[in-house]
Protein backbone atom coordinates (compact mmCIF):
# COMPACT_ATOMS: atom_id res chain seq x y z
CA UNK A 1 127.09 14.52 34.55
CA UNK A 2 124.31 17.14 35.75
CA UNK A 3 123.68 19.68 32.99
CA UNK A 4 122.86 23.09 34.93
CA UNK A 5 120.28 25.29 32.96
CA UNK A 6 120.79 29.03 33.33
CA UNK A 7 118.42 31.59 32.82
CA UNK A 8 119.33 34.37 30.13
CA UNK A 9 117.89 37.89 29.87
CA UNK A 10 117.90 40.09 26.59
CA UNK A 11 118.75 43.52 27.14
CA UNK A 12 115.50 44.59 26.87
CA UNK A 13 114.44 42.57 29.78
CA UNK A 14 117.13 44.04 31.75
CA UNK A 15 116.23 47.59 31.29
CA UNK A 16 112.77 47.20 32.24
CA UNK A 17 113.56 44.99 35.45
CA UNK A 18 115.93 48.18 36.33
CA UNK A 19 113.15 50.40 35.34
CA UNK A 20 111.27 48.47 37.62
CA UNK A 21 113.11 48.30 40.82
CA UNK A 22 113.76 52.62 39.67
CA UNK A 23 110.08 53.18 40.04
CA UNK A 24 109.81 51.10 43.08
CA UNK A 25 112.46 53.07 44.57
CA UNK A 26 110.88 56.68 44.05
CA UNK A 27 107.68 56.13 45.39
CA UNK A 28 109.37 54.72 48.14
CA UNK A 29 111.04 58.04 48.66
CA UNK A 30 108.15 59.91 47.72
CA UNK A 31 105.92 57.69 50.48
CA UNK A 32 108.83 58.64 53.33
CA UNK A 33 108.90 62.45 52.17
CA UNK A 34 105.00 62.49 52.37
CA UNK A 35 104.94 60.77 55.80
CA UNK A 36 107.53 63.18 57.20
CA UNK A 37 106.13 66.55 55.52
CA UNK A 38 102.78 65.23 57.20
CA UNK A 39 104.47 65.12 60.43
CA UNK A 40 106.12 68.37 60.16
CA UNK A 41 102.65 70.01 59.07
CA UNK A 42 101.19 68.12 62.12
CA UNK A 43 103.75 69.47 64.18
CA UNK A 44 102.87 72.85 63.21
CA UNK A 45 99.20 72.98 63.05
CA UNK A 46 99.85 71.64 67.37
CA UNK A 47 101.76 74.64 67.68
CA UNK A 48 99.83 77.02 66.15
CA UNK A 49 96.90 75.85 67.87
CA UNK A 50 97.79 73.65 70.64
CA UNK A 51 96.90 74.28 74.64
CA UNK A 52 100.12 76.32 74.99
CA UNK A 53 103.26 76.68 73.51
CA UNK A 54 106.48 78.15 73.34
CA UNK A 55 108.36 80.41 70.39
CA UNK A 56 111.98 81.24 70.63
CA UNK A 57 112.58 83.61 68.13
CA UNK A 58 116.08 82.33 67.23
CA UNK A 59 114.55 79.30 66.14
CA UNK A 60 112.62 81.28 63.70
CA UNK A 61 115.60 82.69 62.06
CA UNK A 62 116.53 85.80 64.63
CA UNK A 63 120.04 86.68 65.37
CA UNK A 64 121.16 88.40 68.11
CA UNK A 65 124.39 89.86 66.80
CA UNK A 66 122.74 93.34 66.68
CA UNK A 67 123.17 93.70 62.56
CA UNK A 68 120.50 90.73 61.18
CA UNK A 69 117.00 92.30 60.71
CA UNK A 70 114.90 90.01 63.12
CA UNK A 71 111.69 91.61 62.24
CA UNK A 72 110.30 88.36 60.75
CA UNK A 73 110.91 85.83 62.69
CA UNK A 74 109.13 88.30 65.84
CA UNK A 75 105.57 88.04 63.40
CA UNK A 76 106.30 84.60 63.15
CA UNK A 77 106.17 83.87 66.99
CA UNK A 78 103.47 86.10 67.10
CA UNK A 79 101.08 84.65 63.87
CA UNK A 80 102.07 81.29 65.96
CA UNK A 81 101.30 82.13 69.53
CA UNK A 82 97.78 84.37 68.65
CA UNK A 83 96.55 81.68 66.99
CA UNK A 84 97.29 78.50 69.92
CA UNK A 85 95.41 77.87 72.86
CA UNK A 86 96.14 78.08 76.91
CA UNK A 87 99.42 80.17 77.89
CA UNK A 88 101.28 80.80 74.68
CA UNK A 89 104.92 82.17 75.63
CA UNK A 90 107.30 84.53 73.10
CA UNK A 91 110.93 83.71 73.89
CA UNK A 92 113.52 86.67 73.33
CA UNK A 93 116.46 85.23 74.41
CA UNK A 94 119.60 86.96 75.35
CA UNK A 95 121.35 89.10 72.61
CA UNK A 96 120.85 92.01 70.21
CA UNK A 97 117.94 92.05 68.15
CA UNK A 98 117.69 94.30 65.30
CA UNK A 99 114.28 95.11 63.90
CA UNK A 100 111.82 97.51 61.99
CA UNK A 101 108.23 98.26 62.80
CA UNK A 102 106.66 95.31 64.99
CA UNK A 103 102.57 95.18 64.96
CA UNK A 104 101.20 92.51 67.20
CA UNK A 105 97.13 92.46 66.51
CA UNK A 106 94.57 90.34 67.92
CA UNK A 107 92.20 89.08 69.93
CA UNK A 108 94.07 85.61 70.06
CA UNK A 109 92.86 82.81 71.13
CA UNK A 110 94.89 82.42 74.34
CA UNK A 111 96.57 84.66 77.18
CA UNK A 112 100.07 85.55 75.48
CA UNK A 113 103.33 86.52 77.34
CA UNK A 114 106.21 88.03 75.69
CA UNK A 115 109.87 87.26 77.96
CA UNK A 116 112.35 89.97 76.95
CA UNK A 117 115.32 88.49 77.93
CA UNK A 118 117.90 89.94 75.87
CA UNK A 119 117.70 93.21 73.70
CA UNK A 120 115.39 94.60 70.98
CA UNK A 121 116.87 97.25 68.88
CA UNK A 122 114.87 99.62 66.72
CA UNK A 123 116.29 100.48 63.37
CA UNK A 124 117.63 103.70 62.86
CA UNK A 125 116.22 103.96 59.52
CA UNK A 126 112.68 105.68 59.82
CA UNK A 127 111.54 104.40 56.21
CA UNK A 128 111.08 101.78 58.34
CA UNK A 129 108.27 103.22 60.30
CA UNK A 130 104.87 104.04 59.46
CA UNK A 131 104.15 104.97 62.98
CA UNK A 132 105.12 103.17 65.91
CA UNK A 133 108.13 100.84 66.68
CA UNK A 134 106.07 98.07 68.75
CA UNK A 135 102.44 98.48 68.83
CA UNK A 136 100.30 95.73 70.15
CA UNK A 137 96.34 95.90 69.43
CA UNK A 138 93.30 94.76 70.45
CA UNK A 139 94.97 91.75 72.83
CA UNK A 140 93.62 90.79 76.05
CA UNK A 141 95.63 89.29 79.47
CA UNK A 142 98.82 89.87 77.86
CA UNK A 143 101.96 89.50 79.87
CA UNK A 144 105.56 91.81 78.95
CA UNK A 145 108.15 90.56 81.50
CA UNK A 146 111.93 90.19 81.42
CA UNK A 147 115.18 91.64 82.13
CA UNK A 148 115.99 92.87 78.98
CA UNK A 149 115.65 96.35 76.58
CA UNK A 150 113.54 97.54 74.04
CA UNK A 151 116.21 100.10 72.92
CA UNK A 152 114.90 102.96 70.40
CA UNK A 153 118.06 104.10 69.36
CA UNK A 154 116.82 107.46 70.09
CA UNK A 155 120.11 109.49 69.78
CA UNK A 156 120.41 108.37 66.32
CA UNK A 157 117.57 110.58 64.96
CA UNK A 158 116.42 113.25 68.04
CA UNK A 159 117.96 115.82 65.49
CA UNK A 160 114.92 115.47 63.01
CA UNK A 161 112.15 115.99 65.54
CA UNK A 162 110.52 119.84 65.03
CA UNK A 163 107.99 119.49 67.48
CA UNK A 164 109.32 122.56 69.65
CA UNK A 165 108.54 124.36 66.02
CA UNK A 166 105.89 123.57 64.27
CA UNK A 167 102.49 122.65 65.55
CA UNK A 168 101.95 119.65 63.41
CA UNK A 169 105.40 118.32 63.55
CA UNK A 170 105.84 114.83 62.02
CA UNK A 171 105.29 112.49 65.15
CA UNK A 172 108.42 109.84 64.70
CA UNK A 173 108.04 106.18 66.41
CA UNK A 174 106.54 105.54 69.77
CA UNK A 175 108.61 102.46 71.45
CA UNK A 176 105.78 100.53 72.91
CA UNK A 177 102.15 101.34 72.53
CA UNK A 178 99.35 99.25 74.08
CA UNK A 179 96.20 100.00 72.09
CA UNK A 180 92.82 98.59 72.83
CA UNK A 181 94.20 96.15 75.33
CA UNK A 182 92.35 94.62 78.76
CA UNK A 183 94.48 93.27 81.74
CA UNK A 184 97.80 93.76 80.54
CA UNK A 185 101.29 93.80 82.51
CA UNK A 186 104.58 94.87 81.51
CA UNK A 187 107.25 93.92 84.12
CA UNK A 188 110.63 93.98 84.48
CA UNK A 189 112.06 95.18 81.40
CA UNK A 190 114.09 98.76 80.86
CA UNK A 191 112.70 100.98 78.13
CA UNK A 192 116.15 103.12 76.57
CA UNK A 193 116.19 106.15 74.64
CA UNK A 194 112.82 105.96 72.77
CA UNK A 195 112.39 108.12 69.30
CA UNK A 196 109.68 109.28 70.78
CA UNK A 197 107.26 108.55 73.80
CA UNK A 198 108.55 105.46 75.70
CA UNK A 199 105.26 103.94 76.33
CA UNK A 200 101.91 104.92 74.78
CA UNK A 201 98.81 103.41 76.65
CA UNK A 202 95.62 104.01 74.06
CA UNK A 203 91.79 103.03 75.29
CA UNK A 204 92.92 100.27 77.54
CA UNK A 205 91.73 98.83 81.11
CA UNK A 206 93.45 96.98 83.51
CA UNK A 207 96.99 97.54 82.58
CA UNK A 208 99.84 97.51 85.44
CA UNK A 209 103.37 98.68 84.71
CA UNK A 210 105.68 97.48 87.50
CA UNK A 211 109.31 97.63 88.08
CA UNK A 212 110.32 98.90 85.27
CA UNK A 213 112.94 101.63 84.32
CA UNK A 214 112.36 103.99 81.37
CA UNK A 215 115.52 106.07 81.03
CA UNK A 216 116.70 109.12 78.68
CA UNK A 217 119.15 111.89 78.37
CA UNK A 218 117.08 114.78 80.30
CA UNK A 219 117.61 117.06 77.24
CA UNK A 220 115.95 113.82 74.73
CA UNK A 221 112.93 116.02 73.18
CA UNK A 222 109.51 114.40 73.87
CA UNK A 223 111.25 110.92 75.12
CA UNK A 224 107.82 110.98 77.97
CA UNK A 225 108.02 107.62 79.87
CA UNK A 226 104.82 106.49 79.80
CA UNK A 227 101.96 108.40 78.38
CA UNK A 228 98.49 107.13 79.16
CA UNK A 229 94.87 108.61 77.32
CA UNK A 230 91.43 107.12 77.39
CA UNK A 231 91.86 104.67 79.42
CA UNK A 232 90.99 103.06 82.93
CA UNK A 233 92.48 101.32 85.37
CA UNK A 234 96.14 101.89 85.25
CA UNK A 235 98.33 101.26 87.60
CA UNK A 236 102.30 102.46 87.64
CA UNK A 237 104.28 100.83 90.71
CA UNK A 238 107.91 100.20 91.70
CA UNK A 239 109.24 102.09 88.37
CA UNK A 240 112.42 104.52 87.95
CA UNK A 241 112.04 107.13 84.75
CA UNK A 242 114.51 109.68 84.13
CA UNK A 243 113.58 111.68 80.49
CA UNK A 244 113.68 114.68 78.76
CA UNK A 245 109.73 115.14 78.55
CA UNK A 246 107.20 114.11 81.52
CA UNK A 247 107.78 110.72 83.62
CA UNK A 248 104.33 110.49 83.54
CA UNK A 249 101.10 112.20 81.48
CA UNK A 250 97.65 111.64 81.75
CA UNK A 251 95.58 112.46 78.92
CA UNK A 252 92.10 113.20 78.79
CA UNK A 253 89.76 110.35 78.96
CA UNK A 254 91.83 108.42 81.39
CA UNK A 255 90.18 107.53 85.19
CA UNK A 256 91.27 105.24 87.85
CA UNK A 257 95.09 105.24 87.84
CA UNK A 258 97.36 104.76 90.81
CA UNK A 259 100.63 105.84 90.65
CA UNK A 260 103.15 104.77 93.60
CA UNK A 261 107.07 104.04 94.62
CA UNK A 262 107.73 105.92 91.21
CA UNK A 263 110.91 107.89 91.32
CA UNK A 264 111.30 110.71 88.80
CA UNK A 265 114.30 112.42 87.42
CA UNK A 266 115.22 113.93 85.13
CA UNK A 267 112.11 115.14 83.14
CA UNK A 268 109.33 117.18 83.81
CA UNK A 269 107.68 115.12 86.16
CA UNK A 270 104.09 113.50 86.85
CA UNK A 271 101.40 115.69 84.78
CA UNK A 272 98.09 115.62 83.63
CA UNK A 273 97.11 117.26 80.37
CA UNK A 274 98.16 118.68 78.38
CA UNK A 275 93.80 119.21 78.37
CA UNK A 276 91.63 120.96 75.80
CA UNK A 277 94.30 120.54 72.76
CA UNK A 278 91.55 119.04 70.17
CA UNK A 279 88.05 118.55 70.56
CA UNK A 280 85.79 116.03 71.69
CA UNK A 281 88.26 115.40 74.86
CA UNK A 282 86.55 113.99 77.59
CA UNK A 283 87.17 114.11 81.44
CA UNK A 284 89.91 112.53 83.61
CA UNK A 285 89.28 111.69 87.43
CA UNK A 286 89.98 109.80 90.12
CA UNK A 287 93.90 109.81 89.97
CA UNK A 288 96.28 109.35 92.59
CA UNK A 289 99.93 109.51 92.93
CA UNK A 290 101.24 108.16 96.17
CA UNK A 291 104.53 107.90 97.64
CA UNK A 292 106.85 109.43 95.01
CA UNK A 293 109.87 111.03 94.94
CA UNK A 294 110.85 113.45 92.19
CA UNK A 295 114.71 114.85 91.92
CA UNK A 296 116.06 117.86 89.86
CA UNK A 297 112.97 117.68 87.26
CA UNK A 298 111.39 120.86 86.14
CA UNK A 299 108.09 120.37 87.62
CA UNK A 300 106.59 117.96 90.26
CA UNK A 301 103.07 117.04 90.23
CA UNK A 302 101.45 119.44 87.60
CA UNK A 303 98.05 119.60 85.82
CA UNK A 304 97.93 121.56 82.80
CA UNK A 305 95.66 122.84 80.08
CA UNK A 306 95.38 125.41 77.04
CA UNK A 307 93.93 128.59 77.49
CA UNK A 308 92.66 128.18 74.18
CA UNK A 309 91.10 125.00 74.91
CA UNK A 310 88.67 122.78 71.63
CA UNK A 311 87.06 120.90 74.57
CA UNK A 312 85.20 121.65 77.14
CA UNK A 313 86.29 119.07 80.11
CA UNK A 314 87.09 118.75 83.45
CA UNK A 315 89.70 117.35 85.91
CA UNK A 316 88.47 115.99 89.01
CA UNK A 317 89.13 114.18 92.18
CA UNK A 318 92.96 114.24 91.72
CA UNK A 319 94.97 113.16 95.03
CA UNK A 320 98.83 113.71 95.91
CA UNK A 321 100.21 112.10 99.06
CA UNK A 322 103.68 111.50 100.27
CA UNK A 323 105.29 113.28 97.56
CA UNK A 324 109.42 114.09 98.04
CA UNK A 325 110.61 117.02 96.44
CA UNK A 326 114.50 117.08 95.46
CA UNK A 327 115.87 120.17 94.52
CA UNK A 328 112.61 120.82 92.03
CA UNK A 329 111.87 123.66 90.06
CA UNK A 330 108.09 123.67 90.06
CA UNK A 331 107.14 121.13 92.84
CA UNK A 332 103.52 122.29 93.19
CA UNK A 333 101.69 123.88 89.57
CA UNK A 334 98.36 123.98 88.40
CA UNK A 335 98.55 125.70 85.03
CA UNK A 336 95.80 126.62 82.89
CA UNK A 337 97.42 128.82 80.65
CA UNK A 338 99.52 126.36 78.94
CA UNK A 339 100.99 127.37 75.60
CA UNK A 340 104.07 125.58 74.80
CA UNK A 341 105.95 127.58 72.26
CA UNK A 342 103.40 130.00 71.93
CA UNK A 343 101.32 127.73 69.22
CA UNK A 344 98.29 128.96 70.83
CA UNK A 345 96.26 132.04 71.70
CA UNK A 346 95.75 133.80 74.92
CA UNK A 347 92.45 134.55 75.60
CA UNK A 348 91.38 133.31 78.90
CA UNK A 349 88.10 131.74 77.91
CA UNK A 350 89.48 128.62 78.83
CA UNK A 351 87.01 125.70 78.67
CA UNK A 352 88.25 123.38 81.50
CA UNK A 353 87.60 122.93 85.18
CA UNK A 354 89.70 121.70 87.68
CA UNK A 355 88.14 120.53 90.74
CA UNK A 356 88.57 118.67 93.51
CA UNK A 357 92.29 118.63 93.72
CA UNK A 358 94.49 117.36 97.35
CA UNK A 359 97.68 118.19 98.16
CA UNK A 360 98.70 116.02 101.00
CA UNK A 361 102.50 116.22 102.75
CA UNK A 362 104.74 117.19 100.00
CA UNK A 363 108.11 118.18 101.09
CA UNK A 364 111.24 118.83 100.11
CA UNK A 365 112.89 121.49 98.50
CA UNK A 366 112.61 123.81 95.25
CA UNK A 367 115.14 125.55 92.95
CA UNK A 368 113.19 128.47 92.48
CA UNK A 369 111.30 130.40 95.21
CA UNK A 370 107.65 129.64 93.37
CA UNK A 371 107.69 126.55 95.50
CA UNK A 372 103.11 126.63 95.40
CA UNK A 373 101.83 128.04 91.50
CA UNK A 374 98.35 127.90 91.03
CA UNK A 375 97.69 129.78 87.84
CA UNK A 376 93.62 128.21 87.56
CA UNK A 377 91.35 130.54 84.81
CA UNK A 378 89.57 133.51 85.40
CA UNK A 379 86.03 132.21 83.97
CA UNK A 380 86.85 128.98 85.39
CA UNK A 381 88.32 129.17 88.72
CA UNK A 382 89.87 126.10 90.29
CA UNK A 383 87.57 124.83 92.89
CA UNK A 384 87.98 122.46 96.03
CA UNK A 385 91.68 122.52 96.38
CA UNK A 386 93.18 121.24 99.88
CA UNK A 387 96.55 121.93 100.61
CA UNK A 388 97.30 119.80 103.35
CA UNK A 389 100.77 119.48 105.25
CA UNK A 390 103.04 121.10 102.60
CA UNK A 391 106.33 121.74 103.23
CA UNK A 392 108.20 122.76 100.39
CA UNK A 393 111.22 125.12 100.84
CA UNK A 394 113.52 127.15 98.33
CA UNK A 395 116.55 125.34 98.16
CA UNK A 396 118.21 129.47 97.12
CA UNK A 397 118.82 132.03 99.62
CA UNK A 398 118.32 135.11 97.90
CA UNK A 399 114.80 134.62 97.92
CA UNK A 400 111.73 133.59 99.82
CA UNK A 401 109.88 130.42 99.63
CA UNK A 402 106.63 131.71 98.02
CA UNK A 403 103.49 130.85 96.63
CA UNK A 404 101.55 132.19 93.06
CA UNK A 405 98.05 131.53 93.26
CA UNK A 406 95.43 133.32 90.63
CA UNK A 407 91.62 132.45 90.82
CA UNK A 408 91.99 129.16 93.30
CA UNK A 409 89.89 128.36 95.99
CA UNK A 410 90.46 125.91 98.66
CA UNK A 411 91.55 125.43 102.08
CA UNK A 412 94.94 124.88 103.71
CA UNK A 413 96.34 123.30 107.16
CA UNK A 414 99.22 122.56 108.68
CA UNK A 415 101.41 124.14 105.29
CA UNK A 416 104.08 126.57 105.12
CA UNK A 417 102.70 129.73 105.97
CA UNK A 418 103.99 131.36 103.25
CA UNK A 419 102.68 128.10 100.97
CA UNK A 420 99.07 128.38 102.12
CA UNK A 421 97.25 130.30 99.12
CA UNK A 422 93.77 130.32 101.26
């Protein structure tokens, strides 16, 4: 008979063999949960800095049901794609995307394109705001493409803007302003009832805005499309605006800017100026606006400036060509005695010049019989003006087709007779 010895354990050798295998068991947790935080932090760190990437916002905790504030996760995808390498890519897909003030700052370390594929919304609430909605800064070969909105909710606050009153009205948000920015392109998208200005470009060069459509209720107060000031190289091609301010204003500073296939209407059409409102404004040349048709606006192509002007500037080497008038009231105007809502004085020592200006076949028709107004200073007459091939008619018949020309001097062929100031 075998006698089989078995091995006993006290209790206290129990506990500390279960002590034991707990210990053994944590760090092996702890050893996994390291591993895969490393991972995840490796993971990261690629993105952040890896040769390219891509950022879909709804990854990042957006919602696109038009309520969730999505303000966050947009910095997110930005702080991510700034700081990678190579072609870094901002995904907005489609949906309704609610959010406060977005600032997008560089330089980053690769070229960055945001696709708008769905909707950004700017709150209504303007606590929200310490200036602009979206404004993107110092960033260089920076792509804005897409299909989709950046919707300012305009209607929602137009009632608190006192800009036709007071002279230093409180400014509210901008929808997209480009500041400090080299070889940029915004493509595609539709820009929809801004608070403000629609598009703000600020000391860039090299920016081209292309098939776009920037569109407002005509009666929207100071909705501009796209305002552009100190800045060079601009192009505007291919784009529809229809606002309750100008389609399109040139500021002072601003040279080399082409602006074709642009339809306008409503709004107040393509201007330059307003020039000479503060001081230390410098020139604007070489601009040309090609192939446009304007419908219905109150003015067509127009450069304007204060009789009162703080700087003394000039406007040069302007050219219009292939410009269709629809039913506009002030196709043709040169205005240097510009005082909107009489928040300026009138006392004709107006420090601009405007020189060097071409008006090359505009037609169409006018809604008022001042088809032609060149209203240029009398200390600073406008100089070099060509009127060539306009045809502009009053679309009335109780009046004339006519022309109002003070101090300009020029030359005219093949125009209206009654159109031909020279």
């Amino acid at each position: 008979m075998s006698t089989t010895h078995q091995r006993t354990t006290t209790p206290t050798a129990k506990m500390a063999s279960r002590n034991d295998t707990l210990i053994r068991a944590f760090v092996l947790v702890a050893l996994v949960c390291a591993a895969r935080a490393g991972k995840d932090a490796e993971k990261k760190e690629t993105a952040a800095s890896g040769d390219g990437g891509s950022f879909d916002i709804t990854k990042l905790g957006a919602s696109g049901d038009g309520k969730t504030d999505s303000t966050k996760a947009l910095h997110e995808a930005w702080a991510s794609a700034c700081a990678g390498t190579g072609k870094q890519t901002i995904l907005i897909p489609k949906g309704d995307y609610l959010t406060g003030a977005i600032n997008f700052t560089g330089p980053c370390k690769g070229d960055i394109t945001i696709q708008v594929d769905g909707n950004l919304l700017a709150s209504t609430d303007l606590s929200q705001f310490k200036a602009n909605w979206i404004e993107i800064m110092r960033v260089d070969n920076l792509v804005i493409t897409g299909k989709g909105k950046l919707d300012g909710q305009g209607p929602s606050v137009w009632s608190k803007n006192a800009c036709a009153k007071k002279y230093d009205c409180k400014i509210l948000p901008n929808t997209l302003v480009l500041d400090f920015c080299n070889n940029a392109v915004v493509s595609g998208i539709t820009l929809l009832n801004a608070k403000f200005f629609h598009m703000n470009i600020f000391q860039c060069k090299g920016v081209t805005v292309q098939d776009v459509t920037v569109t407002a209720p005509g009666d929207s107060p100071n909705t501009d499309g796209i305002h552009m000031g100190d800045s060079s190289k601009v192009t505007i091609a291919g784009t529809n605006i229809g606002v309750g301010d100008d389609c399109i204003s040139i500021g002072p500073g601003t040279s080399g800017v082409n602006i074709t296939g642009v339809t306008c209407g409503p709004g107040h059409g393509i201007s330059i100026g307003s020039l000479g409102r503060y001081k230390d404004e410098k020139d604007v040349t070489d601009i040309n606006v090609k192939d446009c048709v304007l419908k219905k606006t109150t003015n067509g192509v127009r450069i304007k400036s204060y009789e009162d002007a703080a700087s003394v500037l000039t406007a040069s080497k302007i050219h219009y060509e292939n410009v269709q008038m629809d039913d506009v009231a002030n196709p043709i105007i040169i205005d240097m005695k510009y005082c909107p809502n009489k928040i300026c004085t009138s006392n004709g020592g107006s420090k601009v010049t405007v020189k060097d200006v071409t008006f090359k076949n505009i037609t169409g028709t006018s809604s008022t019989p001042e088809a032609v107004s060149l209203l240029c200073s009398d200390k600073t007459p406008c100089t070099g003006v060509t009127m060539a091939d306009v045809k502009v008619e009053y679309k009335g018949t109780n009046n004339k087709t006519m022309a109002v020309c003070t101090n300009a001097k020029g030359t005219a062929t093949g125009t209206l007779k009654e159109l031909a100031c020279f």
